[in-house]
C-alpha atoms as a PDB file:
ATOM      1  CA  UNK A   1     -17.950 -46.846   7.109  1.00  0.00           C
ATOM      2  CA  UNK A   2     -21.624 -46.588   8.537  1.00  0.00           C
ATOM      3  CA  UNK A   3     -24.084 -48.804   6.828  1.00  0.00           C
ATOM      4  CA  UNK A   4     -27.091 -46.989   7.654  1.00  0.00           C
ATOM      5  CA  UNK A   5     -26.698 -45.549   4.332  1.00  0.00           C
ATOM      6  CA  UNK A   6     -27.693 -48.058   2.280  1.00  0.00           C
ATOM      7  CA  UNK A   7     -29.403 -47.506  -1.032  1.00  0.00           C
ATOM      8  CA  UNK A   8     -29.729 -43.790  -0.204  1.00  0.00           C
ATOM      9  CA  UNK A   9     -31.023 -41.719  -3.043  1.00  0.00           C
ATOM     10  CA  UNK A  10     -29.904 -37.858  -3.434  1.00  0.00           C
ATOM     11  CA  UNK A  11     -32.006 -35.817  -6.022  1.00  0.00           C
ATOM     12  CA  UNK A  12     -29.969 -32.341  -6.658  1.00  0.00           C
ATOM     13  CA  UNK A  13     -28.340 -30.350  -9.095  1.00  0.00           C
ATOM     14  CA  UNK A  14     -24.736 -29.201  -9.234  1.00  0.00           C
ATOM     15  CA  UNK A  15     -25.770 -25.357  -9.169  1.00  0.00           C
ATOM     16  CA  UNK A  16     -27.490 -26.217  -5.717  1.00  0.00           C
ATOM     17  CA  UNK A  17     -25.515 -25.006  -2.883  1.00  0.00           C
ATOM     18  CA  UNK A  18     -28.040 -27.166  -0.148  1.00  0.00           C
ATOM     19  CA  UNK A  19     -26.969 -30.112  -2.867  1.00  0.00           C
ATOM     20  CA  UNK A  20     -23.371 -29.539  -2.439  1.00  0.00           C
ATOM     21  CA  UNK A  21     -23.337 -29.080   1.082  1.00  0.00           C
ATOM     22  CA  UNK A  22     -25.795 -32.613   1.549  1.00  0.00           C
ATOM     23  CA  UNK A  23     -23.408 -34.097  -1.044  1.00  0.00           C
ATOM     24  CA  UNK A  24     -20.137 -33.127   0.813  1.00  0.00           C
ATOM     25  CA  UNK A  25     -21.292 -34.016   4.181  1.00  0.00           C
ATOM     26  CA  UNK A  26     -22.398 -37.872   3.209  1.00  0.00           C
ATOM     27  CA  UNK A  27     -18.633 -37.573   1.384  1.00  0.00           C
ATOM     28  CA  UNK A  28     -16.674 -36.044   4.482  1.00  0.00           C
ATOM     29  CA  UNK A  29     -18.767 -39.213   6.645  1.00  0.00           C
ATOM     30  CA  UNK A  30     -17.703 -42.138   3.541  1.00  0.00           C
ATOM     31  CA  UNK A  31     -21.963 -42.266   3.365  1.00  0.00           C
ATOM     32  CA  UNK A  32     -22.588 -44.284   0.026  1.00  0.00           C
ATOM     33  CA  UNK A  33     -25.527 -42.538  -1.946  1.00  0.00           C
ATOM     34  CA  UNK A  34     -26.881 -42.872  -5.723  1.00  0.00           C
ATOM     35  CA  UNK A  35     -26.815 -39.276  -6.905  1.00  0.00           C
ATOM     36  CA  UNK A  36     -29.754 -38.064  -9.886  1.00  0.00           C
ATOM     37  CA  UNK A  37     -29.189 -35.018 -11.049  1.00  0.00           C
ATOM     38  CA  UNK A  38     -32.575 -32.920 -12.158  1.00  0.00           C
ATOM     39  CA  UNK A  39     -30.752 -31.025 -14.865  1.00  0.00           C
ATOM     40  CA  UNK A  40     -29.632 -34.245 -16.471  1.00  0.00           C
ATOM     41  CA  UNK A  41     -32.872 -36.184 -16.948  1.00  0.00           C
ATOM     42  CA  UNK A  42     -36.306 -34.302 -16.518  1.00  0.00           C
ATOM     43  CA  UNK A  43     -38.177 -37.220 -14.897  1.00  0.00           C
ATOM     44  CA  UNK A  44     -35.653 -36.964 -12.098  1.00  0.00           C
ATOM     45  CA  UNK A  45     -37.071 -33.201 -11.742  1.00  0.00           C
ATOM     46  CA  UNK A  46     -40.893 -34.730 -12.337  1.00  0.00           C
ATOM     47  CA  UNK A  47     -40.036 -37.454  -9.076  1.00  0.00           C
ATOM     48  CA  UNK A  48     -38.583 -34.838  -6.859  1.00  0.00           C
ATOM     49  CA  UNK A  49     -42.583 -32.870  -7.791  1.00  0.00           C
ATOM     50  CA  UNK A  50     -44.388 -35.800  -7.362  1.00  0.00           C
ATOM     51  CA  UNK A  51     -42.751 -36.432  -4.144  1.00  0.00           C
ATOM     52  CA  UNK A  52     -42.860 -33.079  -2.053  1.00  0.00           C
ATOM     53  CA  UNK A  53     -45.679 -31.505  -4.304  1.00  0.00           C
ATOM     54  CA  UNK A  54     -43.011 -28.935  -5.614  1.00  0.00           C
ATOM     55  CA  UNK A  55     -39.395 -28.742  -6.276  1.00  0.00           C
ATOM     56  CA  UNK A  56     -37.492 -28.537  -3.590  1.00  0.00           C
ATOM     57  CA  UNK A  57     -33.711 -29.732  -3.804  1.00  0.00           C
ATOM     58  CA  UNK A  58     -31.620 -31.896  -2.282  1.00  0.00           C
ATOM     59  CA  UNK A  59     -34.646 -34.539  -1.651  1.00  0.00           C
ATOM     60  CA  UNK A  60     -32.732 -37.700  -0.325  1.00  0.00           C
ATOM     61  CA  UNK A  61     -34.801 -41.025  -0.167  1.00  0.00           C
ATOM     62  CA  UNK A  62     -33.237 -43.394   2.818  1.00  0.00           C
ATOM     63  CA  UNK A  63     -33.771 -47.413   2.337  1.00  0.00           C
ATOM     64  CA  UNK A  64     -36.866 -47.652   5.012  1.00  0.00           C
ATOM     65  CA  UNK A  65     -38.575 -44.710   2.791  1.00  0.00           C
ATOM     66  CA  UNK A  66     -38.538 -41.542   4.668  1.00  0.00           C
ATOM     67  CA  UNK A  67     -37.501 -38.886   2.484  1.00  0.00           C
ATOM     68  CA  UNK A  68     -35.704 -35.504   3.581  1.00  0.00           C
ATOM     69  CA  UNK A  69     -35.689 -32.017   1.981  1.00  0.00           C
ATOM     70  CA  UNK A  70     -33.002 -29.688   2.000  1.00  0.00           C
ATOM     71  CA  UNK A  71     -31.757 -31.359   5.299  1.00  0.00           C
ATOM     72  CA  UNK A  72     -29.509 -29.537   7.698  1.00  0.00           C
ATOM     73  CA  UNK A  73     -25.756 -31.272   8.697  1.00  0.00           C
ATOM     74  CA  UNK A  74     -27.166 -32.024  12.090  1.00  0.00           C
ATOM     75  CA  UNK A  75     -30.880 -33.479  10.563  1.00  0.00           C
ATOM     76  CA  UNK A  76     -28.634 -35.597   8.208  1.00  0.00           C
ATOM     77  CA  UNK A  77     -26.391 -36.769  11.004  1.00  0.00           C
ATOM     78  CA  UNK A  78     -29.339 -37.576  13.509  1.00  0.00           C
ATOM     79  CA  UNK A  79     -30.807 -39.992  10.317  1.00  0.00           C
ATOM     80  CA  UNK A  80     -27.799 -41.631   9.881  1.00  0.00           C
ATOM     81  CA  UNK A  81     -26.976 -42.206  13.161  1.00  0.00           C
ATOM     82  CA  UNK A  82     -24.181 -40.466  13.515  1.00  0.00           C
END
């Protein structure tokens, strides 16, 4: 398992196909994440706002802070170091 993933932080919904595909690649590479759903709790949907200034899903928070929006495989994999 890579470590790099610690304390990452996936925004999303389940209707979101860019969601499912972030989800299933950090699942395919055994990538650890805390998942918030925006449908399920409306300040999750209010910090994914405040954060990119609209809503824009998946937003993924890594541990050092940088935060990524609707990343690509590749962008994900380049992050993670893998």
């Amino acid at each position: 398992m890579v470590d790099n993933s610690e304390k990452l932080i996936v925004y999303g919904a389940k209707w979101c196909p860019d969601a499912r595909r972030s989800r299933n690649f950090l699942d395919s590479n055994n990538i650890e994440y805390v998942w918030f759903d925006v449908d399920e709790d409306p300040s999750n949907k209010e910090f994914v706002i405040r954060t990119n200034g609209r809503f824009v899903i998946p937003t993924l928070i890594f541990s050092d802070g940088t935060v990524l929006t609707e990343p690509t495989d590749k962008e994900l994999a380049d992050k993670l170091g893998l």
